[in-house]
PDB file of N, CA and C in Angstrom:
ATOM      1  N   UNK A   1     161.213 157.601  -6.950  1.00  0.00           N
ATOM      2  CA  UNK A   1     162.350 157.180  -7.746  1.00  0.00           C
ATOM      3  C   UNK A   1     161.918 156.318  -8.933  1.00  0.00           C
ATOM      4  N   UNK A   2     160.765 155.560  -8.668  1.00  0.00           N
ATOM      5  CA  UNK A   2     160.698 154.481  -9.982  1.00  0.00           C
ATOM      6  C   UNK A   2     159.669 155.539 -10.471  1.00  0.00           C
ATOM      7  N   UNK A   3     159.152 156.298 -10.411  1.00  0.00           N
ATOM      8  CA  UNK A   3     158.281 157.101 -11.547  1.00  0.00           C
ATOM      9  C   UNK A   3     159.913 157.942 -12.207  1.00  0.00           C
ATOM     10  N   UNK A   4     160.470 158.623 -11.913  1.00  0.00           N
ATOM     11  CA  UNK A   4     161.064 158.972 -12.763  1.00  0.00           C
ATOM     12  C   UNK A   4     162.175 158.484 -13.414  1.00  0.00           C
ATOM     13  N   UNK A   5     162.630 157.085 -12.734  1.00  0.00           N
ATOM     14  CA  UNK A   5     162.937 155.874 -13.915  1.00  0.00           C
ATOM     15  C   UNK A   5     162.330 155.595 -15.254  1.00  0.00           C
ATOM     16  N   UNK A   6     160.707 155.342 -14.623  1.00  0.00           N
ATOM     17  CA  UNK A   6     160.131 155.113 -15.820  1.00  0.00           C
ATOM     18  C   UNK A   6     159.883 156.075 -16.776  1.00  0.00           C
ATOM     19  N   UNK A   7     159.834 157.791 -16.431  1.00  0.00           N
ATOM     20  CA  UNK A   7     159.459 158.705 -17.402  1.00  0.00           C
ATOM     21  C   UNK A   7     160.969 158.707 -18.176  1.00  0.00           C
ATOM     22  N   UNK A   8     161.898 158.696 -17.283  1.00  0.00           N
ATOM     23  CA  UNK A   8     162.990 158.237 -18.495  1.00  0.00           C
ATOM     24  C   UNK A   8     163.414 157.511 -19.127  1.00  0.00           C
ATOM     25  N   UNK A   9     162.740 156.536 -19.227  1.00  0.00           N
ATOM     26  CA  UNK A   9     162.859 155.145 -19.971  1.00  0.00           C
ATOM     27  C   UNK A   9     161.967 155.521 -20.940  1.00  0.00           C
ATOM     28  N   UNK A  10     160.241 155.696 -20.774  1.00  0.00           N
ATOM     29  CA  UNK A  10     159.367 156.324 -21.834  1.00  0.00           C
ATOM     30  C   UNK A  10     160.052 157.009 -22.731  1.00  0.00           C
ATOM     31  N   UNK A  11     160.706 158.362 -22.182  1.00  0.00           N
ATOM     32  CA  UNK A  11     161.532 159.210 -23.150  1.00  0.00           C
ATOM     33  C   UNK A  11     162.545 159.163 -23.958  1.00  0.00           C
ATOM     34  N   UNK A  12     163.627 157.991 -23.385  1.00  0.00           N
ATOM     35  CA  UNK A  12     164.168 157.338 -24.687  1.00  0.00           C
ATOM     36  C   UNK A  12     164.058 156.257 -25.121  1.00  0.00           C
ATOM     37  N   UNK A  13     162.561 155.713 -25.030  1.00  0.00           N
ATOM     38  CA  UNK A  13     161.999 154.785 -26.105  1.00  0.00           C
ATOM     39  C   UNK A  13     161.134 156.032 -27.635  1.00  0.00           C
ATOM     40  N   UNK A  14     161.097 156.902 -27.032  1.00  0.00           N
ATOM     41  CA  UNK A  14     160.621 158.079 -28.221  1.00  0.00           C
ATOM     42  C   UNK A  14     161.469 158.411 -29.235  1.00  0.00           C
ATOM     43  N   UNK A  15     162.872 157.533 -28.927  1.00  0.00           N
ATOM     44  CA  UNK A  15     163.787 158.270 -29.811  1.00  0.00           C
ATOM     45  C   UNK A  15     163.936 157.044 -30.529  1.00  0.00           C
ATOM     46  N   UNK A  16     163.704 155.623 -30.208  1.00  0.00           N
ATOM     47  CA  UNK A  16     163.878 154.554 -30.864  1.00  0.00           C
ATOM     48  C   UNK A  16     162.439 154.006 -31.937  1.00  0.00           C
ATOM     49  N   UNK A  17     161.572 154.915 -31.884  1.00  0.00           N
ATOM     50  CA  UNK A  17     160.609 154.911 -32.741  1.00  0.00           C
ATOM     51  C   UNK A  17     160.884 155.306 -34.159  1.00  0.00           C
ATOM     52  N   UNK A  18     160.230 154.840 -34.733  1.00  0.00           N
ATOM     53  CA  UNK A  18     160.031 155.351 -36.284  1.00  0.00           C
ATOM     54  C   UNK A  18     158.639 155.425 -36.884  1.00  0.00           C
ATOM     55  N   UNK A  19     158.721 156.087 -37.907  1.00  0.00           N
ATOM     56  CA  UNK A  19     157.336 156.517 -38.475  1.00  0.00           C
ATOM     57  C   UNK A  19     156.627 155.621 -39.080  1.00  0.00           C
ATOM     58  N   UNK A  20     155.759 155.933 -39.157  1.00  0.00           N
ATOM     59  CA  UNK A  20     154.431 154.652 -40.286  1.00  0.00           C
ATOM     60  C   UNK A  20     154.638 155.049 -41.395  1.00  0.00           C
ATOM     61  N   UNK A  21     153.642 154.265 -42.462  1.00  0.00           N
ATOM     62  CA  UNK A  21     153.360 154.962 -43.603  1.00  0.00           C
ATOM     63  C   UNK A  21     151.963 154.167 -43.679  1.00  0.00           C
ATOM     64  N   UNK A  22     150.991 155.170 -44.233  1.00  0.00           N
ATOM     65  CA  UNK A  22     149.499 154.716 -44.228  1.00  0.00           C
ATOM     66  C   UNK A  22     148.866 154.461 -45.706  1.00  0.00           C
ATOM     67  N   UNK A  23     148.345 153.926 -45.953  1.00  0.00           N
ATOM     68  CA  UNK A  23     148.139 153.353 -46.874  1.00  0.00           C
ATOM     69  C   UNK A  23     146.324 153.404 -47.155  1.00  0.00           C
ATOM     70  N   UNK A  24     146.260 154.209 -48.070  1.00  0.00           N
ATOM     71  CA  UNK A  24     144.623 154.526 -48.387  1.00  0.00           C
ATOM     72  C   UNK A  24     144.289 153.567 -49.794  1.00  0.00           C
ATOM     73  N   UNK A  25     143.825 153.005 -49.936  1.00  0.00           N
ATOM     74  CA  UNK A  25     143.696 152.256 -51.272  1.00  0.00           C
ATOM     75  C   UNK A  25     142.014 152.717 -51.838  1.00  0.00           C
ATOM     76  N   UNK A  26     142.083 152.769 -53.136  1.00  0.00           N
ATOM     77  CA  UNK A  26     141.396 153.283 -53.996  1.00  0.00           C
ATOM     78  C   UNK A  26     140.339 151.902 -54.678  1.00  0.00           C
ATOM     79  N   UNK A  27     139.304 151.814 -54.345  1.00  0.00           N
ATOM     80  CA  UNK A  27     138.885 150.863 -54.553  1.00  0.00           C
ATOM     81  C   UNK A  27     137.847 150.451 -56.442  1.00  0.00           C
ATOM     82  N   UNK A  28     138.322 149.809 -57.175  1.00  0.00           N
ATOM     83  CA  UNK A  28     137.924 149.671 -58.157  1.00  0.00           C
ATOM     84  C   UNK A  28     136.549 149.400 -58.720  1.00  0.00           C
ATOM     85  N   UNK A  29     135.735 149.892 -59.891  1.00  0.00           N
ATOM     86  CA  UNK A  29     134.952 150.076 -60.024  1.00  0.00           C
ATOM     87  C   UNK A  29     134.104 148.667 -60.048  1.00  0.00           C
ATOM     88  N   UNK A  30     133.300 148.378 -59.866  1.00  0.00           N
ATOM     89  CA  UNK A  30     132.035 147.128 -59.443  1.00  0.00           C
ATOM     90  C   UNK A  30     132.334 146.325 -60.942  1.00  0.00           C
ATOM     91  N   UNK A  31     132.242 144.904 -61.342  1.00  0.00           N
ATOM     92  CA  UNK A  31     132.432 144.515 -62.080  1.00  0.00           C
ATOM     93  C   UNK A  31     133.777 143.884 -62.453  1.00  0.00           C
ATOM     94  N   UNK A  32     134.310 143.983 -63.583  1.00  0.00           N
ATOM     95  CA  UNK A  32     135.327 142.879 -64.157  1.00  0.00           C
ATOM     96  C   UNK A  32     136.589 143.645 -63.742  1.00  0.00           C
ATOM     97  N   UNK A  33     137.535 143.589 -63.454  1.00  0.00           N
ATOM     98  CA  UNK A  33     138.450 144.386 -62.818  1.00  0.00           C
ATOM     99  C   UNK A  33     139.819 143.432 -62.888  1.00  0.00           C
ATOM    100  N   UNK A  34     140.955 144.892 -63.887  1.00  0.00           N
ATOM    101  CA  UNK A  34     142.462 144.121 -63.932  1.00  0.00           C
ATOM    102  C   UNK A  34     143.262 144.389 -63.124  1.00  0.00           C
ATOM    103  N   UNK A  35     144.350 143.536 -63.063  1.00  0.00           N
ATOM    104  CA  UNK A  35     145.532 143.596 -62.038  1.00  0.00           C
ATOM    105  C   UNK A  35     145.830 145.034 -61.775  1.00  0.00           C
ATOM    106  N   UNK A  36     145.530 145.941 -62.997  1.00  0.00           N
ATOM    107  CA  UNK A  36     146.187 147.294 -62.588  1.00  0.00           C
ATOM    108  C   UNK A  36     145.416 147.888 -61.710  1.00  0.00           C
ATOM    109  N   UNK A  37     144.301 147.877 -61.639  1.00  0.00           N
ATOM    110  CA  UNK A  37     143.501 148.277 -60.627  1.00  0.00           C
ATOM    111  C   UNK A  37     143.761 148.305 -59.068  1.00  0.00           C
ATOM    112  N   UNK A  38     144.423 146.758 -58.892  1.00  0.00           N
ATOM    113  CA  UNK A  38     144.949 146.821 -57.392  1.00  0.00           C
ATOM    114  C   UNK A  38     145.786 147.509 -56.961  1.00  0.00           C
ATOM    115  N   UNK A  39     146.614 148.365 -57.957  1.00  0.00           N
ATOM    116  CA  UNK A  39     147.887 148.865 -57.640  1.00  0.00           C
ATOM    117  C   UNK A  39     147.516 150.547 -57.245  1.00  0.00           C
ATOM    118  N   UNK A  40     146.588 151.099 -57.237  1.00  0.00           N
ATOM    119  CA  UNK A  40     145.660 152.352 -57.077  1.00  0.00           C
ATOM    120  C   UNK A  40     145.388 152.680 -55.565  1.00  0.00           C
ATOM    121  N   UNK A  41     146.250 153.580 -55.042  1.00  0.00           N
ATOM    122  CA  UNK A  41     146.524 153.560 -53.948  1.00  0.00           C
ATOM    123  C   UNK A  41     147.291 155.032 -53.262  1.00  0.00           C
ATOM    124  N   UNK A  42     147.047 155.582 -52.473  1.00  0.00           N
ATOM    125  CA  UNK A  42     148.624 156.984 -52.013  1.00  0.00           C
ATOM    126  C   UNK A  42     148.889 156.106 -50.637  1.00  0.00           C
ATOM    127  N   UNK A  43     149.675 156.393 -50.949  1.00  0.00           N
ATOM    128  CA  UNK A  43     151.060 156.300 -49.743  1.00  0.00           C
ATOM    129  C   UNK A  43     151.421 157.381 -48.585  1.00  0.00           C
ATOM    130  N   UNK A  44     151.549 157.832 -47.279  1.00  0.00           N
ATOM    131  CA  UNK A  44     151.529 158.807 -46.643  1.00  0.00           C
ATOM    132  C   UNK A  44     152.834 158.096 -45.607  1.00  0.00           C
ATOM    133  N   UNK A  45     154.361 158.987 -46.183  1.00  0.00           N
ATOM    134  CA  UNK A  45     154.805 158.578 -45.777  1.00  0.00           C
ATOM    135  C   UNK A  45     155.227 159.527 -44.181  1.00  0.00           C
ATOM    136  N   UNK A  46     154.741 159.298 -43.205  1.00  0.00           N
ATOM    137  CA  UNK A  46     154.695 160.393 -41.945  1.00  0.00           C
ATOM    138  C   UNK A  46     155.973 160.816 -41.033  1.00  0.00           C
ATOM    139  N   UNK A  47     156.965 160.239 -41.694  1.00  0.00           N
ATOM    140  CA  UNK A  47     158.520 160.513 -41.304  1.00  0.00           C
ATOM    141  C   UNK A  47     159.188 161.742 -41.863  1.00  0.00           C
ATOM    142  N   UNK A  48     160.285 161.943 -41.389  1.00  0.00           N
ATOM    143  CA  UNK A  48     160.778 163.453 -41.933  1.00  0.00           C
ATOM    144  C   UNK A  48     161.791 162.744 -43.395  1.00  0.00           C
ATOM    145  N   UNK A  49     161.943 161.586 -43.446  1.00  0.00           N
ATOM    146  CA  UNK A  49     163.170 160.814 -44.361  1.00  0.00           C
ATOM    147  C   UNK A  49     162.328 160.513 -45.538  1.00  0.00           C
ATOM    148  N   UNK A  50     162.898 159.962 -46.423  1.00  0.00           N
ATOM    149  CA  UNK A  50     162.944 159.099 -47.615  1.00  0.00           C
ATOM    150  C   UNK A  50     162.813 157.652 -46.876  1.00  0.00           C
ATOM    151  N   UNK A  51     162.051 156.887 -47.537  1.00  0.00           N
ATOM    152  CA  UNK A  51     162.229 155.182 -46.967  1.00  0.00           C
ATOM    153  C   UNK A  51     162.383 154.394 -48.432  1.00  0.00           C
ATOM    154  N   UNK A  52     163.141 153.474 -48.233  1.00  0.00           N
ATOM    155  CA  UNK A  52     163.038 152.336 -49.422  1.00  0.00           C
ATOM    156  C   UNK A  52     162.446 151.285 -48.721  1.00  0.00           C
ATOM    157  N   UNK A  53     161.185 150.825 -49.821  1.00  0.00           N
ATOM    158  CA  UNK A  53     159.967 150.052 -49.291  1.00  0.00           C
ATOM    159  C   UNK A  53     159.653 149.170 -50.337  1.00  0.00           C
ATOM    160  N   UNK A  54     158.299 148.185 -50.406  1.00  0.00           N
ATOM    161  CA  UNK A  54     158.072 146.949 -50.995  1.00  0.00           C
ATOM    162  C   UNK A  54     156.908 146.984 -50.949  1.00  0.00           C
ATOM    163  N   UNK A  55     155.942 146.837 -51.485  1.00  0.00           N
ATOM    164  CA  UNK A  55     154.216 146.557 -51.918  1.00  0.00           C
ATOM    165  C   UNK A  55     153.850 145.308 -52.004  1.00  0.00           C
ATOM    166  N   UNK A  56     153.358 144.659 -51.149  1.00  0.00           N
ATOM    167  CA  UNK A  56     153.171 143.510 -51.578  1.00  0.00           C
ATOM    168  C   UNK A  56     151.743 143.226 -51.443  1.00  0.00           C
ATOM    169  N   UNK A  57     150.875 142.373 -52.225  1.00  0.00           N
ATOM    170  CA  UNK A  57     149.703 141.814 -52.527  1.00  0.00           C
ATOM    171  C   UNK A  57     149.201 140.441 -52.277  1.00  0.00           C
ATOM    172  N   UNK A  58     148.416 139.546 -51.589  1.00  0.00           N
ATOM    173  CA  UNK A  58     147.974 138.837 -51.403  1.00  0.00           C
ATOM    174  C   UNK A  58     146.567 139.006 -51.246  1.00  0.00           C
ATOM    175  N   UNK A  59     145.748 138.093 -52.158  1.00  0.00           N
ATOM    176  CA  UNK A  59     144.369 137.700 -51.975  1.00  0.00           C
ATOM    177  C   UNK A  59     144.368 136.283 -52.564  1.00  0.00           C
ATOM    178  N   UNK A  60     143.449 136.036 -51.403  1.00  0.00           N
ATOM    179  CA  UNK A  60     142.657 134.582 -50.981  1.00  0.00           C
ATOM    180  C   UNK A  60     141.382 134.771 -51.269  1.00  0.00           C
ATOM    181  N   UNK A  61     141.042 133.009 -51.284  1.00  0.00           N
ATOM    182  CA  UNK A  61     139.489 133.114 -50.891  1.00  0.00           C
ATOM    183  C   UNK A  61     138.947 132.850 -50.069  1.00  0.00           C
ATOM    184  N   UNK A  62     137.833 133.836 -49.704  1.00  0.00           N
ATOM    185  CA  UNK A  62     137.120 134.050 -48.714  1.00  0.00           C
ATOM    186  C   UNK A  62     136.768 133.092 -48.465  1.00  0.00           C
ATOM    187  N   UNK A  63     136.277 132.185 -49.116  1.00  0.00           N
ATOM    188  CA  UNK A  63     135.693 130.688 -48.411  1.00  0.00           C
ATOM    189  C   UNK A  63     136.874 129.513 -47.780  1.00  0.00           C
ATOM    190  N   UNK A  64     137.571 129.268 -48.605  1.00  0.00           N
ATOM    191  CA  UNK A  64     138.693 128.443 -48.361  1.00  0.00           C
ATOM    192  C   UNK A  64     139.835 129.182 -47.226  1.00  0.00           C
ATOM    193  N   UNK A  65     140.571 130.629 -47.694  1.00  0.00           N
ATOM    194  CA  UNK A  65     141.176 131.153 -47.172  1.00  0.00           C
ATOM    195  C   UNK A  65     142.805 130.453 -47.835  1.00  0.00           C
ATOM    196  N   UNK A  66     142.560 130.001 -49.006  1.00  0.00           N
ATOM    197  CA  UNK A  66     143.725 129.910 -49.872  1.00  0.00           C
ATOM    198  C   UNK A  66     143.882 130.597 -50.916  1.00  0.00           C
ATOM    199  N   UNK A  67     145.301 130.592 -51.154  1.00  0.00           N
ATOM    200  CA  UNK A  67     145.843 131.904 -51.903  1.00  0.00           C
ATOM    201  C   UNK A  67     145.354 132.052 -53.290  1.00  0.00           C
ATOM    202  N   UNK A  68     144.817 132.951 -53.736  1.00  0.00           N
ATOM    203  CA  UNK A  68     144.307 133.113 -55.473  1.00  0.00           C
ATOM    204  C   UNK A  68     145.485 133.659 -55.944  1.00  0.00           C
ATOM    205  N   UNK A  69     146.304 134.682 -55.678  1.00  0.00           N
ATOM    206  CA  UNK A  69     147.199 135.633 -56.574  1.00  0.00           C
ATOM    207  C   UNK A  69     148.468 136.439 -55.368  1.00  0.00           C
ATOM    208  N   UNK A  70     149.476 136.362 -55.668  1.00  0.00           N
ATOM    209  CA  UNK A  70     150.479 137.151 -54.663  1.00  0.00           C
ATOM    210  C   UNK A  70     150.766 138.034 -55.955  1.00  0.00           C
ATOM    211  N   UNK A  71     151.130 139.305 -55.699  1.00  0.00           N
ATOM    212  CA  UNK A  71     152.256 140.314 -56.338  1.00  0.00           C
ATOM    213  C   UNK A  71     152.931 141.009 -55.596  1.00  0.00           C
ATOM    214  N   UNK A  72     153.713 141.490 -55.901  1.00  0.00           N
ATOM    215  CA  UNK A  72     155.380 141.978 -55.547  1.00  0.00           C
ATOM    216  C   UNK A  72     155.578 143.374 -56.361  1.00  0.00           C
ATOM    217  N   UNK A  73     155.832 144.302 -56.131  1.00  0.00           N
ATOM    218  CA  UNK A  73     156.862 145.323 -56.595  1.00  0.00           C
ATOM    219  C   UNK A  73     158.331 145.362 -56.358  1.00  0.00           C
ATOM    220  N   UNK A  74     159.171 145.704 -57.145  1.00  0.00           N
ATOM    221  CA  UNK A  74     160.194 146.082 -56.857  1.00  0.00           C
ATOM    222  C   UNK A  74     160.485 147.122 -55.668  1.00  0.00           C
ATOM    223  N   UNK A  75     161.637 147.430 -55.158  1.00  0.00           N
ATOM    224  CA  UNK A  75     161.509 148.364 -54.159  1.00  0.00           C
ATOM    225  C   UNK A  75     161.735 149.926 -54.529  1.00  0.00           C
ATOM    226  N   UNK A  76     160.833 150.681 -53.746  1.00  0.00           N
ATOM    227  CA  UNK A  76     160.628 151.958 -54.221  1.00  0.00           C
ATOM    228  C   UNK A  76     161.079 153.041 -53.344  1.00  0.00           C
ATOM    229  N   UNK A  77     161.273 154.334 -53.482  1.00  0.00           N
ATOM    230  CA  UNK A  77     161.710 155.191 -52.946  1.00  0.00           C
ATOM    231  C   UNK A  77     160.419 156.080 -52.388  1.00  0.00           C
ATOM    232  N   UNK A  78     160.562 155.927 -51.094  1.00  0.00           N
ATOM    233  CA  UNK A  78     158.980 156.614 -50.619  1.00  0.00           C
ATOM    234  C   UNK A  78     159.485 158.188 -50.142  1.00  0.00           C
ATOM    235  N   UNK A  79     158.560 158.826 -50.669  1.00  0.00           N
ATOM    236  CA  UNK A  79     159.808 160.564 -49.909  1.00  0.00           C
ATOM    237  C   UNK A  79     158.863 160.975 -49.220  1.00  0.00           C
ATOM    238  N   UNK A  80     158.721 161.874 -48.501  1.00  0.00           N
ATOM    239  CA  UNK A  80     157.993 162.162 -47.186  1.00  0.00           C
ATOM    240  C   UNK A  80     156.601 163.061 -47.820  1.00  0.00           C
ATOM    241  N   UNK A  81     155.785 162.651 -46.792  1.00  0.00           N
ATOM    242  CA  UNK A  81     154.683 163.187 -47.489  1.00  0.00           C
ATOM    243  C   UNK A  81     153.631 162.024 -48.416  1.00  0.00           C
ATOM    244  N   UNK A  82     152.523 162.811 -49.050  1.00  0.00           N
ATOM    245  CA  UNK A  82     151.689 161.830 -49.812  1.00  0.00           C
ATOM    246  C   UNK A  82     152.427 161.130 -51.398  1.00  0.00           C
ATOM    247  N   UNK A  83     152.140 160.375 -51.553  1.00  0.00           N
ATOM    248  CA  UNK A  83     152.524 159.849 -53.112  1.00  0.00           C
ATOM    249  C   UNK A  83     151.557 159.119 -53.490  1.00  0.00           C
ATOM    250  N   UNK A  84     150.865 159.713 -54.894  1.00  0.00           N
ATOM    251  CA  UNK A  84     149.567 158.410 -55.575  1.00  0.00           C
ATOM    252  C   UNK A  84     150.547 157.603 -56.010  1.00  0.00           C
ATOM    253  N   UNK A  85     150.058 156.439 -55.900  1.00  0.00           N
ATOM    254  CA  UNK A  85     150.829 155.492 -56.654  1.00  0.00           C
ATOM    255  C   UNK A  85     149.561 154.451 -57.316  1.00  0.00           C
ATOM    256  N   UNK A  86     150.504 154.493 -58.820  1.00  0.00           N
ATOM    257  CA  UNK A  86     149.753 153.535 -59.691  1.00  0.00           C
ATOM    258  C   UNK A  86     150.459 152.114 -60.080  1.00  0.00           C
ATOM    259  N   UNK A  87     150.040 151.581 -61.074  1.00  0.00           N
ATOM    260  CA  UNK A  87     150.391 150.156 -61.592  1.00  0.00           C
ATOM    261  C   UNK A  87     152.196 150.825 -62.268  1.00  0.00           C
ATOM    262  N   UNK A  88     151.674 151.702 -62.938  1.00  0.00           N
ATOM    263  CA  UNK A  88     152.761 151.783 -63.905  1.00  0.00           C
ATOM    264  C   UNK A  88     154.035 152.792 -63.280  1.00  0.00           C
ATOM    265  N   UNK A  89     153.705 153.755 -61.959  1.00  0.00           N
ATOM    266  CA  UNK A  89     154.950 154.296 -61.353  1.00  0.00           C
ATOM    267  C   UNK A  89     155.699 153.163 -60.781  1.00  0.00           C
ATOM    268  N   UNK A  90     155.030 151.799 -60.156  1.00  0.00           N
ATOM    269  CA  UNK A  90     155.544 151.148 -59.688  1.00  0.00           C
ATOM    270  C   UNK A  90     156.420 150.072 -59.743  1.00  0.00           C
ATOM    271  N   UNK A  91     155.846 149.633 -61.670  1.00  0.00           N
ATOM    272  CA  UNK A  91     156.270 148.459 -62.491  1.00  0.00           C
ATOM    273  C   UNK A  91     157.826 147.827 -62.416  1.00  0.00           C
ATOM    274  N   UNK A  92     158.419 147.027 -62.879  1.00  0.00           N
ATOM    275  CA  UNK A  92     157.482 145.975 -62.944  1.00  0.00           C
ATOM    276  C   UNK A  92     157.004 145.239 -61.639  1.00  0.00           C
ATOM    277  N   UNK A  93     155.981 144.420 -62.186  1.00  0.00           N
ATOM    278  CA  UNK A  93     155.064 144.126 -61.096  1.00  0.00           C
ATOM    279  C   UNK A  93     155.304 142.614 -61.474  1.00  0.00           C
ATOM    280  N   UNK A  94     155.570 141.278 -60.027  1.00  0.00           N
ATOM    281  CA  UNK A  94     155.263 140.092 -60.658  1.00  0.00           C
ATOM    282  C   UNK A  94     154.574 139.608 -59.591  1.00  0.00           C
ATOM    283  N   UNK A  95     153.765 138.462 -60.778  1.00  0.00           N
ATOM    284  CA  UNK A  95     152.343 138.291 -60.222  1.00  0.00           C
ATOM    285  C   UNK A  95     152.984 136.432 -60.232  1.00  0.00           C
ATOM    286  N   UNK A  96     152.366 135.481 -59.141  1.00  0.00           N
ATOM    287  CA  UNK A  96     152.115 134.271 -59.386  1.00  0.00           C
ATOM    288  C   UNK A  96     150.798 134.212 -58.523  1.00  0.00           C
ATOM    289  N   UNK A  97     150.346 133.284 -59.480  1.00  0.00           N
ATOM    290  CA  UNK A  97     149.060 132.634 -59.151  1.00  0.00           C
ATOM    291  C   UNK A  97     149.257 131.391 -58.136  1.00  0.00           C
ATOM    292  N   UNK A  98     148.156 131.090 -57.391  1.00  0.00           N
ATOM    293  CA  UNK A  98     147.807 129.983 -56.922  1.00  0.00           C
ATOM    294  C   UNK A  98     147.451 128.843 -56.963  1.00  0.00           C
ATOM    295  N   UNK A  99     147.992 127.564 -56.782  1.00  0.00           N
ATOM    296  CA  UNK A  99     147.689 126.403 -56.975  1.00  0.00           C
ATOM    297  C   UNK A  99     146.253 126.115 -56.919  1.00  0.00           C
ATOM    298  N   UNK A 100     145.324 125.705 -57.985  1.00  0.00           N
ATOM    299  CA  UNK A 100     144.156 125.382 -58.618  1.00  0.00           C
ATOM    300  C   UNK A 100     143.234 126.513 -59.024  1.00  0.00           C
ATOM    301  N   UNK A 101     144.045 127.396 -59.312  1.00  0.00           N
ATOM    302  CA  UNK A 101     143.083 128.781 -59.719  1.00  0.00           C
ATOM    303  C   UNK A 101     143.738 129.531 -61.425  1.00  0.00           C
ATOM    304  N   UNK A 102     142.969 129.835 -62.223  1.00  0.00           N
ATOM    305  CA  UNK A 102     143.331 129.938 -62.999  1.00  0.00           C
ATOM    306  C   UNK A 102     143.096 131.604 -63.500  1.00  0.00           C
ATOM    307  N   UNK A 103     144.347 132.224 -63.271  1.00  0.00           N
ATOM    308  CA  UNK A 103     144.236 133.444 -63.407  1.00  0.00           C
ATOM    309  C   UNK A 103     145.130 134.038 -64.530  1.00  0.00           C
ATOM    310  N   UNK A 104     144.775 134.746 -65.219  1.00  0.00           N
ATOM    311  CA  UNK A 104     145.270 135.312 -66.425  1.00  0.00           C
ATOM    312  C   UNK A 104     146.817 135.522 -66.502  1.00  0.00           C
ATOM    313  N   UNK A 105     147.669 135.378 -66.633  1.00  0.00           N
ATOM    314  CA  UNK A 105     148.807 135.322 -66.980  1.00  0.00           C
ATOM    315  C   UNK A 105     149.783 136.912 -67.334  1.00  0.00           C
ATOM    316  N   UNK A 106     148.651 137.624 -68.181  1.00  0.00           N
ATOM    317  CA  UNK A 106     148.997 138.959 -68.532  1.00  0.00           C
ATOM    318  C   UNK A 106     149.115 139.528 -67.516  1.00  0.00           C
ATOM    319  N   UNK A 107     150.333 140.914 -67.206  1.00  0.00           N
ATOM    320  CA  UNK A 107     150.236 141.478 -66.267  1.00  0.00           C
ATOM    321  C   UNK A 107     148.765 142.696 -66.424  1.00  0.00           C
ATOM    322  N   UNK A 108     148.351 142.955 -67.324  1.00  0.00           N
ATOM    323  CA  UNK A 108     147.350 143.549 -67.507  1.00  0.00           C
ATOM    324  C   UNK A 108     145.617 142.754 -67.928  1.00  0.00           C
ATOM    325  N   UNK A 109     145.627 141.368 -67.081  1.00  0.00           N
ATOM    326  CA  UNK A 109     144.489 140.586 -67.689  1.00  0.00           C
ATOM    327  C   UNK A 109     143.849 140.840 -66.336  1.00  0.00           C
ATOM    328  N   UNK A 110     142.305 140.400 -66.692  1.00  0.00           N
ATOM    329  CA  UNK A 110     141.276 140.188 -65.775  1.00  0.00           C
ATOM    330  C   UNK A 110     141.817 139.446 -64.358  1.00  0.00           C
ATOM    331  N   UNK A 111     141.114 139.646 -63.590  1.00  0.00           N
ATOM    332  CA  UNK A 111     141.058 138.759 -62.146  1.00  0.00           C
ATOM    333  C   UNK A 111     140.329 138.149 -62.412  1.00  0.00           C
ATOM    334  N   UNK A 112     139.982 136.608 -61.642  1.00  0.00           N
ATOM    335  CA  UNK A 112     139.176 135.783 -61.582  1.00  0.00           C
ATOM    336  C   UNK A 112     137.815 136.519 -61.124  1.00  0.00           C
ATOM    337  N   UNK A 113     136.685 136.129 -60.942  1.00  0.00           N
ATOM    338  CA  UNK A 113     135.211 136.752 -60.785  1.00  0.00           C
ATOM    339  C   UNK A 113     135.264 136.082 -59.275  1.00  0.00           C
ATOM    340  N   UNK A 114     134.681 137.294 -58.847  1.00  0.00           N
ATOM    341  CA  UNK A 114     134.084 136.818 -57.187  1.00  0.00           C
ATOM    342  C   UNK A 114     135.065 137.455 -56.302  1.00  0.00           C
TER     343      UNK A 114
END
């Protein structure tokens, strides 16, 4: 009796699931590298639906483990299946910096080095 309690409990927890979406990011070339760069990425959205979703960005430093830069997208329409996504399908993009770090201001300026 409790095994097939539990296979029916398993079975409609299958229906209260939802899909992922995976996220492959494209990693930028060695050297001086701009904000748009981080945004270089496909999306795999593995559901049968459309999702409205949010990108969000945080990097720290590795030594400290305090924040250098957050960004934000607006929210986007993910449709099923792969989507490249760049800086500019996604725009606008807002960026704040971190308390004692001095990072370019432009949405299209350098990152700090390191």
């Amino acid at each position: 009796m409790q095994r097939k309690l539990l296979l029916i409990v398993c079975l409609l927890m299958g229906w209260c699931l939802q899909a992922q979406v995976v996220i492959t990011l494209q990693l930028p070339p060695l050297g001086l590298t701009i904000k748009p760069q981080l945004w270089n990425m496909s999306l795999i959205n593995t559901s049968g639906g459309s999702m409205t979703t949010q990108l969000q960005m945080v990097m720290t430093d590795a030594g400290t483990g305090q924040t250098v830069l957050t960004a934000t997208t607006p929210l986007i329409q993910l449709q099923p299946g792969a989507q490249a996504i760049t800086a500019s399908n996604v725009g606008p993009l807002t960026y704040t910096a971190g308390a004692g770090y001095a990072v370019d201001a432009n949405p299209n300026g350098f990152l700090p080095v390191g």
